[in-house]
N, C-alpha and C. Protein backbone atom coordinates (compact mmCIF):
# COMPACT_ATOMS: atom_id res chain seq x y z
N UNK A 1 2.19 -17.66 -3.63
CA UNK A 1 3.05 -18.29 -2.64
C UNK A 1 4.48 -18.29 -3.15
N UNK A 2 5.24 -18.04 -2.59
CA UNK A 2 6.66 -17.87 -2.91
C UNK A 2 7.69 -18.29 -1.97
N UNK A 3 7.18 -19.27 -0.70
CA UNK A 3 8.19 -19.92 0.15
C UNK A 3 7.29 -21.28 0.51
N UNK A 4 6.33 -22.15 -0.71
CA UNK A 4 6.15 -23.10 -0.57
C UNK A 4 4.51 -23.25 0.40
N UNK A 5 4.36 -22.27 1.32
CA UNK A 5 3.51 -22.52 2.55
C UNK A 5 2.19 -21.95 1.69
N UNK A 6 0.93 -22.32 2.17
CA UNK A 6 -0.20 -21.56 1.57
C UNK A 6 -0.53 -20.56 1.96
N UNK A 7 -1.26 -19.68 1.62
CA UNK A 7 -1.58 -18.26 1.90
C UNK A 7 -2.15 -18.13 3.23
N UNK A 8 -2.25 -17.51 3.97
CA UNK A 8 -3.22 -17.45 5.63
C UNK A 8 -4.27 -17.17 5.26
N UNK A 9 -5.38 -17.13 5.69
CA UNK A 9 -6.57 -16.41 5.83
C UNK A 9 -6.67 -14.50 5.49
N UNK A 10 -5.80 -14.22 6.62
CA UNK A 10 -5.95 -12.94 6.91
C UNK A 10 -4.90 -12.33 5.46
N UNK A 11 -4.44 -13.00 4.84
CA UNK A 11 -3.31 -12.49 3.54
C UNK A 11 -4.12 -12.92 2.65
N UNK A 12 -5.00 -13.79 2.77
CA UNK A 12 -6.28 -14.05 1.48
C UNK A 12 -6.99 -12.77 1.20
N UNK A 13 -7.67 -12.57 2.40
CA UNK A 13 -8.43 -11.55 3.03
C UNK A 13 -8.04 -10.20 2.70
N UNK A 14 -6.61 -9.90 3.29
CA UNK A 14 -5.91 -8.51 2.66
C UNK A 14 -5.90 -8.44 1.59
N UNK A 15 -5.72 -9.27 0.58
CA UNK A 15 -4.97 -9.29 -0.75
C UNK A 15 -6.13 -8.79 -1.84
N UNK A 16 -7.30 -9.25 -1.23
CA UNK A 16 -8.63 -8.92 -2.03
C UNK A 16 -9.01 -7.83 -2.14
N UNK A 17 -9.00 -7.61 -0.59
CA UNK A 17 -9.80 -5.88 -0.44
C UNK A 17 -8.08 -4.87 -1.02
N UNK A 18 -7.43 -5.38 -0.74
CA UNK A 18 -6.27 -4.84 -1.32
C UNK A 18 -6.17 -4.31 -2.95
N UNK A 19 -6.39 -5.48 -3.82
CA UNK A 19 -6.09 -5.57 -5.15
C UNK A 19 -7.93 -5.09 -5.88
N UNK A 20 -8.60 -4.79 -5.11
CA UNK A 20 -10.16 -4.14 -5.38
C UNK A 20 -9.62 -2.69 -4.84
N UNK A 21 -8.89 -2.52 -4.58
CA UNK A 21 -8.40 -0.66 -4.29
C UNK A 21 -7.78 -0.36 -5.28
N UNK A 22 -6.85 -1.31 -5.66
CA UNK A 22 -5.95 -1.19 -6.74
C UNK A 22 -6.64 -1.05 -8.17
N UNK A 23 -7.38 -1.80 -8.11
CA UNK A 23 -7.79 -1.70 -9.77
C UNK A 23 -8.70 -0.21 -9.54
N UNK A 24 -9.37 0.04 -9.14
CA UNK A 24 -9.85 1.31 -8.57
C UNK A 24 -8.61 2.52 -9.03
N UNK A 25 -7.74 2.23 -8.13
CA UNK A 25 -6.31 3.69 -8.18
C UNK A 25 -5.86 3.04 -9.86
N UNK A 26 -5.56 2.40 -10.12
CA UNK A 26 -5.33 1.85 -11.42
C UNK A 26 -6.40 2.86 -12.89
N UNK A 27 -7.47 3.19 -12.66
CA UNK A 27 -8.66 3.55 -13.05
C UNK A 27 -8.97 5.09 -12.72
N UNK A 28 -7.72 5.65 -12.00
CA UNK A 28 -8.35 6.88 -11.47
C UNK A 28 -9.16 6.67 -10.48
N UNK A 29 -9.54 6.28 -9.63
CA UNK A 29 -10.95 6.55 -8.66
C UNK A 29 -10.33 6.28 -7.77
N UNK A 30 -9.85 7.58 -6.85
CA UNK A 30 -9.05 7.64 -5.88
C UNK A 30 -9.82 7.47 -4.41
N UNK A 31 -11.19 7.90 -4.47
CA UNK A 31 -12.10 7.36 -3.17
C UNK A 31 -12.32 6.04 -3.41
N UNK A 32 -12.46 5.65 -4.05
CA UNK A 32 -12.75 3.94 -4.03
C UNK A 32 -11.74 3.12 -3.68
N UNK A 33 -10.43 3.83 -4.29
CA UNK A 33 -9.31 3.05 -3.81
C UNK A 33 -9.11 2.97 -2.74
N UNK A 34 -9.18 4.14 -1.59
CA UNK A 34 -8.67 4.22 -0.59
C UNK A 34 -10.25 3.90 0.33
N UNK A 35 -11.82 3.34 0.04
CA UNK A 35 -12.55 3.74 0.38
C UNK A 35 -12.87 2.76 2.16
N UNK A 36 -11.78 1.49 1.64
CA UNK A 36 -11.60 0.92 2.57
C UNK A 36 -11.20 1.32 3.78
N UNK A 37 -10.20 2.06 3.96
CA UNK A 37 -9.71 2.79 5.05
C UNK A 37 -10.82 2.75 6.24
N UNK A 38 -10.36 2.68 7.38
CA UNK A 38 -10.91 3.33 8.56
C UNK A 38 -11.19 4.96 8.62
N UNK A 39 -11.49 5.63 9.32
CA UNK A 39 -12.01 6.60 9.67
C UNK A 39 -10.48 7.69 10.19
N UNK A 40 -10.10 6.92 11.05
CA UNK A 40 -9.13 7.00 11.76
C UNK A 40 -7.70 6.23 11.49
N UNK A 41 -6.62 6.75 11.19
CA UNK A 41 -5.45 5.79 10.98
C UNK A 41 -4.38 6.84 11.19
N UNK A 42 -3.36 6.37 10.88
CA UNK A 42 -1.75 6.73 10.76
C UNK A 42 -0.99 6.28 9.59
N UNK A 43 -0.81 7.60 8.34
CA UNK A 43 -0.66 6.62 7.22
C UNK A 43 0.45 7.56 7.10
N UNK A 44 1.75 6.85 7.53
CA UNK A 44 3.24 7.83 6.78
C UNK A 44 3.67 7.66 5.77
N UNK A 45 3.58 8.53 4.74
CA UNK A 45 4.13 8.65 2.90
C UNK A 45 5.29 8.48 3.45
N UNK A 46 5.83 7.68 2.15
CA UNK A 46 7.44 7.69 1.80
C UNK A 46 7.81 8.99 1.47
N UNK A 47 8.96 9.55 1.94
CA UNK A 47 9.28 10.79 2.03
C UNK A 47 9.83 10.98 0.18
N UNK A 48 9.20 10.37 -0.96
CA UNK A 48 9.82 10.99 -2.07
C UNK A 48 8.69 11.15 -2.79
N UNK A 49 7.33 10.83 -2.02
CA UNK A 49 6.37 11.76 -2.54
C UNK A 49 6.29 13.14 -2.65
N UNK A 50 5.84 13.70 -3.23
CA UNK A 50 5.87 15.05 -3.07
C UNK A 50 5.05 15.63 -2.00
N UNK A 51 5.77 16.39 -1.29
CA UNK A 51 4.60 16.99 0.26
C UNK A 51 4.47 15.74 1.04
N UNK A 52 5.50 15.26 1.38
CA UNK A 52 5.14 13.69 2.04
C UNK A 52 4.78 14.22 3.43
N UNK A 53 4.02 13.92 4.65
CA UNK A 53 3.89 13.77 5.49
C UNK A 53 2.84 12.64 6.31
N UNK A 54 2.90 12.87 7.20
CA UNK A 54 2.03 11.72 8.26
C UNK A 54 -0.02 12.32 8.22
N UNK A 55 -0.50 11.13 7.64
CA UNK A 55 -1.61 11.72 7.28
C UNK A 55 -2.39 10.82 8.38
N UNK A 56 -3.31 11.68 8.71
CA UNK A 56 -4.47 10.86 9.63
C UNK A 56 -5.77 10.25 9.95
N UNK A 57 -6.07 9.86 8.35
CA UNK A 57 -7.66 9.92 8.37
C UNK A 57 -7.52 9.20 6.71
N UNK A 58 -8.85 8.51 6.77
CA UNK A 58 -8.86 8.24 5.68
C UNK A 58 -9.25 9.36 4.69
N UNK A 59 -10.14 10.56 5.03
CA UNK A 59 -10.22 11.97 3.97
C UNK A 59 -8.79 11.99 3.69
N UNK A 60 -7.66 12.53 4.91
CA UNK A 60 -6.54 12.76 4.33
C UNK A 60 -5.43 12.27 3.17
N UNK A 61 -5.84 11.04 3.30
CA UNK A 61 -5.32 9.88 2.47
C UNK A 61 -5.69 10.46 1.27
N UNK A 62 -7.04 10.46 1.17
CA UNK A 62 -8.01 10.73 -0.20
C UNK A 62 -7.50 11.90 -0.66
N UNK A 63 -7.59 12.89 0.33
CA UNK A 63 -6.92 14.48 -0.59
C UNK A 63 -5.54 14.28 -1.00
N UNK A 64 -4.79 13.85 -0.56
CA UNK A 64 -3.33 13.70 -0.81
C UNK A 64 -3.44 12.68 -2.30
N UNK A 65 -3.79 11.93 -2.42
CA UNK A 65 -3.45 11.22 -3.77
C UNK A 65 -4.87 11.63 -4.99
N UNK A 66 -5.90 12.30 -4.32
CA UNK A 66 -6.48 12.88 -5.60
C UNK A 66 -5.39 14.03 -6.25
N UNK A 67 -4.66 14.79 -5.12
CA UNK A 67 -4.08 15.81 -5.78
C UNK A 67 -2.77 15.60 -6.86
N UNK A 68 -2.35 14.14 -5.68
CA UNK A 68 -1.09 13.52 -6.55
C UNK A 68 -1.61 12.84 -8.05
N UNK A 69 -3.22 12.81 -8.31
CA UNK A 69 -3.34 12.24 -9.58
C UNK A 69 -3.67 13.13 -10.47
N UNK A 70 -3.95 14.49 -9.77
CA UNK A 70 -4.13 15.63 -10.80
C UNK A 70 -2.78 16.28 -11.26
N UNK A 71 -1.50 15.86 -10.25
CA UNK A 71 -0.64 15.88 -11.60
C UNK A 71 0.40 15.34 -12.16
N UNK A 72 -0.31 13.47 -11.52
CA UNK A 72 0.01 12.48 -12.18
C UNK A 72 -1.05 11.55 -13.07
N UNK A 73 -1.96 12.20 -13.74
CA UNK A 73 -3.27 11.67 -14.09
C UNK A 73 -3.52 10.21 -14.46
N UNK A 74 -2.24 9.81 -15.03
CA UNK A 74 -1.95 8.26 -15.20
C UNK A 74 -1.48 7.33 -14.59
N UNK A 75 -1.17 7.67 -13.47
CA UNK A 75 -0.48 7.35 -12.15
C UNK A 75 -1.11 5.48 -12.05
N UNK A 76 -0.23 4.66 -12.26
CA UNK A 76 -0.84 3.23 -12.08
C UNK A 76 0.20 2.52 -11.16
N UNK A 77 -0.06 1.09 -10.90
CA UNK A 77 0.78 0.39 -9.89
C UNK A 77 0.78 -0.77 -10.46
N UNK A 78 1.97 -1.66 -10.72
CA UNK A 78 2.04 -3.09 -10.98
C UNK A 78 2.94 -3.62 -10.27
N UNK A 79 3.65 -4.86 -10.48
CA UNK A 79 4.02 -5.96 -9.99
C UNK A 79 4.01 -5.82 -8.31
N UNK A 80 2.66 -6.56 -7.96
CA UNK A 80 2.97 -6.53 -6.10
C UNK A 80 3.12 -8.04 -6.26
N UNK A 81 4.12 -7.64 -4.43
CA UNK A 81 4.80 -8.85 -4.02
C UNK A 81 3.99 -8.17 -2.63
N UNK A 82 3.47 -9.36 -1.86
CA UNK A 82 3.00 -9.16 -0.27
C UNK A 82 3.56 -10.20 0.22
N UNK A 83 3.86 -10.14 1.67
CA UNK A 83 5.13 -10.38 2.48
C UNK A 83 4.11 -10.48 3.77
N UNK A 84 3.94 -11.76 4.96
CA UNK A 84 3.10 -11.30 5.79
C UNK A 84 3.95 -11.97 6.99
N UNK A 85 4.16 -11.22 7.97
CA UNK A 85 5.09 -11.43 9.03
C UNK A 85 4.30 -12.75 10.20
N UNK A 86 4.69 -13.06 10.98
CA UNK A 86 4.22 -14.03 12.02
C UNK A 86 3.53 -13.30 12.87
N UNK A 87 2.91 -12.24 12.84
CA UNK A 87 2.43 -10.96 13.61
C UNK A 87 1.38 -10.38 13.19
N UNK A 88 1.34 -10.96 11.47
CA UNK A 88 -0.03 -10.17 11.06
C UNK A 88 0.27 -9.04 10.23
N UNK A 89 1.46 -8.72 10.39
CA UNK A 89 1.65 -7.60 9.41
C UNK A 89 1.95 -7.98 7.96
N UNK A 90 1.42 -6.84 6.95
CA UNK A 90 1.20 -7.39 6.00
C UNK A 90 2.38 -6.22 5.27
N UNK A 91 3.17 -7.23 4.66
CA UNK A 91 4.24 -6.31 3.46
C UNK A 91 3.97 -6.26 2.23
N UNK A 92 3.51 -4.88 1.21
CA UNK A 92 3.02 -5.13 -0.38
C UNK A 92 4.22 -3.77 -0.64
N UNK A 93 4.87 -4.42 -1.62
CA UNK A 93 5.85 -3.93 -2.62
C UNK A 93 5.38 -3.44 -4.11
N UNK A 94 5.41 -2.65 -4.75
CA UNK A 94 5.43 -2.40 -6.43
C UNK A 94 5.43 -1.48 -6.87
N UNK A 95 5.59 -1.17 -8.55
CA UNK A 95 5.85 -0.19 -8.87
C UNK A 95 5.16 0.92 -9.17
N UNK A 96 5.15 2.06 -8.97
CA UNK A 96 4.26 2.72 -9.28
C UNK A 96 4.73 3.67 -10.41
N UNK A 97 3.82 4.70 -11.26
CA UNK A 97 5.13 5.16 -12.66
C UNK A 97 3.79 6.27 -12.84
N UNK A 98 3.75 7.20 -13.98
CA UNK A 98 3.38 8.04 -14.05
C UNK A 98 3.49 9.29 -15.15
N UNK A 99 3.23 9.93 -15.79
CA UNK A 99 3.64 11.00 -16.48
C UNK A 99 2.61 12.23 -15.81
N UNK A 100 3.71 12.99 -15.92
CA UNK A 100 3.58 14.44 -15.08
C UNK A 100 2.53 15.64 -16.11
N UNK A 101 1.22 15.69 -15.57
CA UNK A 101 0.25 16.69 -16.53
C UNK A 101 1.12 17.61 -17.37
N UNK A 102 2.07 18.39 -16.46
CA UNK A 102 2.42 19.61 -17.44
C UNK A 102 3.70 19.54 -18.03
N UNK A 103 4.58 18.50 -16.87
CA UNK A 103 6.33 18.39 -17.93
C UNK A 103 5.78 17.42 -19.11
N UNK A 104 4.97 16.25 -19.14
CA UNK A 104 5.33 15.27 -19.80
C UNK A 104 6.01 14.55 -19.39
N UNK A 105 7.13 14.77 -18.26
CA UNK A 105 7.83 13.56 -17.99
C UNK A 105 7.46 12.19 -17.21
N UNK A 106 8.23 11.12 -17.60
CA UNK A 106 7.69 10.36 -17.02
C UNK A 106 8.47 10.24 -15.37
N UNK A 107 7.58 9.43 -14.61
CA UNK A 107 8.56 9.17 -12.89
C UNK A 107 8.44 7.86 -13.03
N UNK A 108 8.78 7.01 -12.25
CA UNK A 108 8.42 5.48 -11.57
C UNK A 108 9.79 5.41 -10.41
N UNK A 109 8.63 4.57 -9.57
CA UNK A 109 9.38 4.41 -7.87
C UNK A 109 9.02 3.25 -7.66
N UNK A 110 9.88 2.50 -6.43
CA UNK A 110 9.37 1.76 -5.99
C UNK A 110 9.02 2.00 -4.81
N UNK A 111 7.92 1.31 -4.28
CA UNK A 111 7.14 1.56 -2.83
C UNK A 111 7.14 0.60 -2.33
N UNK A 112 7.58 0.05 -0.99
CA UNK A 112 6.74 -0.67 0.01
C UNK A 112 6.19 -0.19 1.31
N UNK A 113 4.24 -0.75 1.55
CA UNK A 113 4.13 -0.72 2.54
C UNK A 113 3.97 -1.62 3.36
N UNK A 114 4.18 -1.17 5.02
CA UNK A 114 4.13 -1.96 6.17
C UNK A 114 2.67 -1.73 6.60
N UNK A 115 1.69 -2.87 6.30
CA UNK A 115 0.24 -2.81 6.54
C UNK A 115 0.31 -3.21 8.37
N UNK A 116 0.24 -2.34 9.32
CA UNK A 116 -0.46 -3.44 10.47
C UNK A 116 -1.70 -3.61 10.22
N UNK A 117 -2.57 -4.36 10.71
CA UNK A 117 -3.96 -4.30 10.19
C UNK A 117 -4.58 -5.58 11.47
N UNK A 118 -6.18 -5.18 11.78
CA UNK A 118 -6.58 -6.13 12.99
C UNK A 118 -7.57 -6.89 12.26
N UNK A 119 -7.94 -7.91 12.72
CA UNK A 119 -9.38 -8.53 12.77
C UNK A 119 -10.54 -8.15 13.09
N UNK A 120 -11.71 -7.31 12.90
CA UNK A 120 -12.63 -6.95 13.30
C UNK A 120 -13.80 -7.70 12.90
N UNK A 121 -15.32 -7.40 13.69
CA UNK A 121 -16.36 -8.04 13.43
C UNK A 121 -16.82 -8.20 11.51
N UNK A 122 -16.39 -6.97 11.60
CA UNK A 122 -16.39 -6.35 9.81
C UNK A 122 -15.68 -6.65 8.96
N UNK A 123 -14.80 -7.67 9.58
CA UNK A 123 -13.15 -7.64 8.32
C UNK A 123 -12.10 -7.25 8.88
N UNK A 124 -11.16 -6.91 8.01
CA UNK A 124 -9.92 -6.32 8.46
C UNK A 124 -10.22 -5.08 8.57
N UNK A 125 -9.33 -4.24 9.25
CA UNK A 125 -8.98 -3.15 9.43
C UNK A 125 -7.62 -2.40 9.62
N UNK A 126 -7.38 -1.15 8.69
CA UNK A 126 -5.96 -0.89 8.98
C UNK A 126 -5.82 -0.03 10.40
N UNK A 127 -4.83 -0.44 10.78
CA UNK A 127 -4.83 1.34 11.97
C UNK A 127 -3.08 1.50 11.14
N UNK A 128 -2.33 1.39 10.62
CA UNK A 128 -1.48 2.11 10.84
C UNK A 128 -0.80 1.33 8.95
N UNK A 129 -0.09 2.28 8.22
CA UNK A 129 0.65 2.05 7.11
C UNK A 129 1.34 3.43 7.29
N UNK A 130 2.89 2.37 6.61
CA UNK A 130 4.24 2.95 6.54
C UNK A 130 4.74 3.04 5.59
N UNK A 131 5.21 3.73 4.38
CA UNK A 131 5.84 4.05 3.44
C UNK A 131 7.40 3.99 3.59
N UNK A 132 7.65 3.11 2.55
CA UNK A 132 9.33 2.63 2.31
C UNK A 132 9.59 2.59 0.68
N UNK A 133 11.13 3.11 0.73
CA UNK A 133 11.38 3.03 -0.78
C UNK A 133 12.26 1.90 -1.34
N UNK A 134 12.50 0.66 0.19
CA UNK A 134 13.15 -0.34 0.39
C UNK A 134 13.20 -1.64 0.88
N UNK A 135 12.73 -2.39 0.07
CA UNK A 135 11.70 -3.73 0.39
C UNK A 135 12.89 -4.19 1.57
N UNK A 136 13.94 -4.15 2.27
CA UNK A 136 14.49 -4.75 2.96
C UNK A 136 14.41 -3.40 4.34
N UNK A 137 14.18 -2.11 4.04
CA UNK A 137 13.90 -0.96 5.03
C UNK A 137 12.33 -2.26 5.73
N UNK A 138 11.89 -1.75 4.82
CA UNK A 138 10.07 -2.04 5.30
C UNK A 138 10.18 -3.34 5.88
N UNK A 139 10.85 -4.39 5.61
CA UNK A 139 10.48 -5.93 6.21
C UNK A 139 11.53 -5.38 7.50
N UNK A 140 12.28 -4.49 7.79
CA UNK A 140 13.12 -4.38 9.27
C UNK A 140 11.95 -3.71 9.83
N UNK A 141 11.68 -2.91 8.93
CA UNK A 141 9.95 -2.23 10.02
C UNK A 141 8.86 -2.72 10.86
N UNK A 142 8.90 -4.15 9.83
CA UNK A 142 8.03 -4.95 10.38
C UNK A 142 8.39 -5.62 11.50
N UNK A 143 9.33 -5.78 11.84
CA UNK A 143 10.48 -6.78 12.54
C UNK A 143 9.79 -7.83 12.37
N UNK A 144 10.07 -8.20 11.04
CA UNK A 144 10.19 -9.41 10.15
C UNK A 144 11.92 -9.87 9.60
N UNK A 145 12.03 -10.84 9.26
CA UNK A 145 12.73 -11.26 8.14
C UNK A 145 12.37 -12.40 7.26
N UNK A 146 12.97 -12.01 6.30
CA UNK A 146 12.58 -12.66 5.07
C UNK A 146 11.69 -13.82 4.94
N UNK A 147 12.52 -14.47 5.78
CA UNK A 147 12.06 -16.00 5.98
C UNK A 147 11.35 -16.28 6.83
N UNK A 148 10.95 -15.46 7.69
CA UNK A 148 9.32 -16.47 8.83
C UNK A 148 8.34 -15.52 7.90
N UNK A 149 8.36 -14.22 7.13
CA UNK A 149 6.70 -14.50 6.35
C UNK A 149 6.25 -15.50 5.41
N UNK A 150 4.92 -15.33 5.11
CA UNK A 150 4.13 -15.93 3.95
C UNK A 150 4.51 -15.02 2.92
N UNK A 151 4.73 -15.22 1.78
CA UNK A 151 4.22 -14.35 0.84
C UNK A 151 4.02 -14.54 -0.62
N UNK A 152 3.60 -14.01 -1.46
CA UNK A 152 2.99 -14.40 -2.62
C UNK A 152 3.07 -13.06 -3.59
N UNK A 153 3.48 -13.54 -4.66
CA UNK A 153 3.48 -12.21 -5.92
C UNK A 153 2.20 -12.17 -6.80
């Protein structure tokens, strides 16, 4: 919590199945991470991925960052901040870093995404994530500001 209010339900809820993907991508295991996904979605990379484009499926998701871990093999994510709008949308920020299989070099970026996500019989569900390299881009995405979400680091 980071503006005093307690967490919602549905940001309890995200944050779990969220941070159980994470330790997963954290670990290498790039289907597990993403295993949550729907079937069907709209997931736009931040354009400073490499080969960024608009992917549509949770396979697609999966091929795109197994490939990004074959030649980022160490590829991990820390400090999230989630951000959840009066709408349901869910904002997660952090860093992600990396050393490159064949330069050796190292990268690190920052990412935020714009989760929409519904209530279903099953849980949550995503239909749509947005890639930002600008925690104040992504909360205009949301048409949020700062101050009517919940959020918690």
């Amino acid at each position: 919590m980071t503006d005093g209010r307690p967490e919602s339900e549905l940001l309890t809820a995200f944050r779990e199945v969220y941070e159980e993907g994470n330790r997963a991508w954290n670990a290498g295991d790039v289907k597990s991470a993403y295993g949550a996904l729907p079937d069907r979605l709209e997931y736009r990379l931040s354009p400073t991925w490499p080969d960024a484009r608009v992917l549509h499926s949770r396979d697609e998701v999966i091929a795109f960052f197994e490939e990004l871990r074959a030649t980022f093999p160490d590829a991990r994510t820390a400090s999230h901040e989630y951000i959840e709008t009066e709408d349901g949308t869910v904002i997660v920020g952090f860093r992600v870093s990396g050393t490159g299989r064949s330069s050796g070099a190292g990268a690190e970026m920052e990412i935020w995404q714009v989760w929409k996500v519904e209530t279903t019989d099953d849980g949550l569900s995503a239909t749509s994530v947005s890639e930002f390299t600008d925690r104040q881009e992504a909360i205009d995405a949301a048409g949020a500001n700062q101050a009517s979400g919940r959020g918690a680091a």
